[in-house]
Protein backbone atom coordinates (compact mmCIF):
# COMPACT_ATOMS: atom_id res chain seq x y z
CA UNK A 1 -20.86 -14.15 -75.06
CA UNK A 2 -24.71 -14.52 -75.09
CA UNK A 3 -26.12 -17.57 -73.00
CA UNK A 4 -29.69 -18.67 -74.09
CA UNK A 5 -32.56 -16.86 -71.67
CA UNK A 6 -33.50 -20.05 -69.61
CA UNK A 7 -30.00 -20.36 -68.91
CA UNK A 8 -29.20 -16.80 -68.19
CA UNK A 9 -32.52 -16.81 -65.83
CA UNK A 10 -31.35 -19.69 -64.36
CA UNK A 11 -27.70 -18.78 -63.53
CA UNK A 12 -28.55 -16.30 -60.35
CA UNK A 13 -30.31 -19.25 -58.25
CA UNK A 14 -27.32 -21.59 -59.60
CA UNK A 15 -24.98 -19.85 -58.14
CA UNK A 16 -26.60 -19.18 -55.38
CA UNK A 17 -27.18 -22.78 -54.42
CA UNK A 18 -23.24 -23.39 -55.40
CA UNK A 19 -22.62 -20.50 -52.53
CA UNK A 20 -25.04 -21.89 -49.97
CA UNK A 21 -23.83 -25.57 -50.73
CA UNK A 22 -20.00 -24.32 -50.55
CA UNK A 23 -21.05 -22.15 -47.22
CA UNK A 24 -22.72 -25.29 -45.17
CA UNK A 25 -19.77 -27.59 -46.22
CA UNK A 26 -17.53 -24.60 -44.66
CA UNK A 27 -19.18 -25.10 -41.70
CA UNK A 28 -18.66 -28.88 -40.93
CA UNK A 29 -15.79 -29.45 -42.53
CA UNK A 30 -13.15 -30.47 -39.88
CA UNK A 31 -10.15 -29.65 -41.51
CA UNK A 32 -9.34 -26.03 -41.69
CA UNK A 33 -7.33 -25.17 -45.15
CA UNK A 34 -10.65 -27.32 -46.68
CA UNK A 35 -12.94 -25.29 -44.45
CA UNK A 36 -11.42 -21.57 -45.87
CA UNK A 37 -11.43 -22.48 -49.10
CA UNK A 38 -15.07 -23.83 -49.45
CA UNK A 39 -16.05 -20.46 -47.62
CA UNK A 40 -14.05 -18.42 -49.98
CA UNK A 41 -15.80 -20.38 -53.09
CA UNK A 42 -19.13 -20.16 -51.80
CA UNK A 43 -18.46 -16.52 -51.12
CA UNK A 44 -16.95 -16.03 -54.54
CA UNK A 45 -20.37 -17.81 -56.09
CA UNK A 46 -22.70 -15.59 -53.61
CA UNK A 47 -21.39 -12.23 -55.33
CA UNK A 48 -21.80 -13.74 -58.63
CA UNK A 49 -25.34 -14.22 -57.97
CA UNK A 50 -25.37 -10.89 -56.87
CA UNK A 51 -23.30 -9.23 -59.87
CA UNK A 52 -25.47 -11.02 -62.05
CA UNK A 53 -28.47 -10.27 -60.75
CA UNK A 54 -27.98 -6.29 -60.53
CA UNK A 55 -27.05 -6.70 -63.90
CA UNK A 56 -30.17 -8.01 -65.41
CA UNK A 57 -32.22 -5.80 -63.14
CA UNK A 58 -30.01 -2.81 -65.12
CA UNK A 59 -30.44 -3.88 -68.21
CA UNK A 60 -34.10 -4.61 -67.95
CA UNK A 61 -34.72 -1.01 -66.60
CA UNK A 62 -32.77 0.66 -69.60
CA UNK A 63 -34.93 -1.56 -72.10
CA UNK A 64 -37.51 0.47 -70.59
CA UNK A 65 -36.32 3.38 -70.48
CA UNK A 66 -34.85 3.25 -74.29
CA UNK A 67 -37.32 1.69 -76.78
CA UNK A 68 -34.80 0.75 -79.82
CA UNK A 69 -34.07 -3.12 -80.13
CA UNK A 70 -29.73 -2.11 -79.78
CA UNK A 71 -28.32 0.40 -77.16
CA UNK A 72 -25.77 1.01 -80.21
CA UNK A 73 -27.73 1.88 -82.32
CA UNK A 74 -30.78 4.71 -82.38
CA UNK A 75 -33.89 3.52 -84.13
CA UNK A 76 -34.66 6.14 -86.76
């Protein structure tokens, strides 16, 4: 699946606000099934954020590294 590039930039500090947003509504939320389950989301979007992040950082640094437009295929 390829996501346009302002979206894929995007998607990091969207999750991350999802995770922070889920993680503050953990904390005052009275009721405690409703309280472990908005942790375990925002927790859930916070690795996302991570995951995705790390994974653009890796693929920018073998860009570099390789010149060819494809991985797949060796520019001759």
């Amino acid at each position: 699946m390829r996501l346009s590039k302002p979206l894929y930039e995007a998607l990091p500090l969207l999750y991350v606000m999802i995770g922070v947003g889920a993680i503050v509504i953990a904390y005052y939320e009275p009721v405690r099934i409703r309280s472990i389950v908005a942790f375990v989301i925002g927790l859930l979007a916070a690795i996302a954020a991570l995951t995705i992040f790390l994974h653009r950082q890796d693929r920018r640094e073998l860009s570099r590294e390789y010149p060819a437009d494809n991985l797949d295929m060796p520019r001759s």
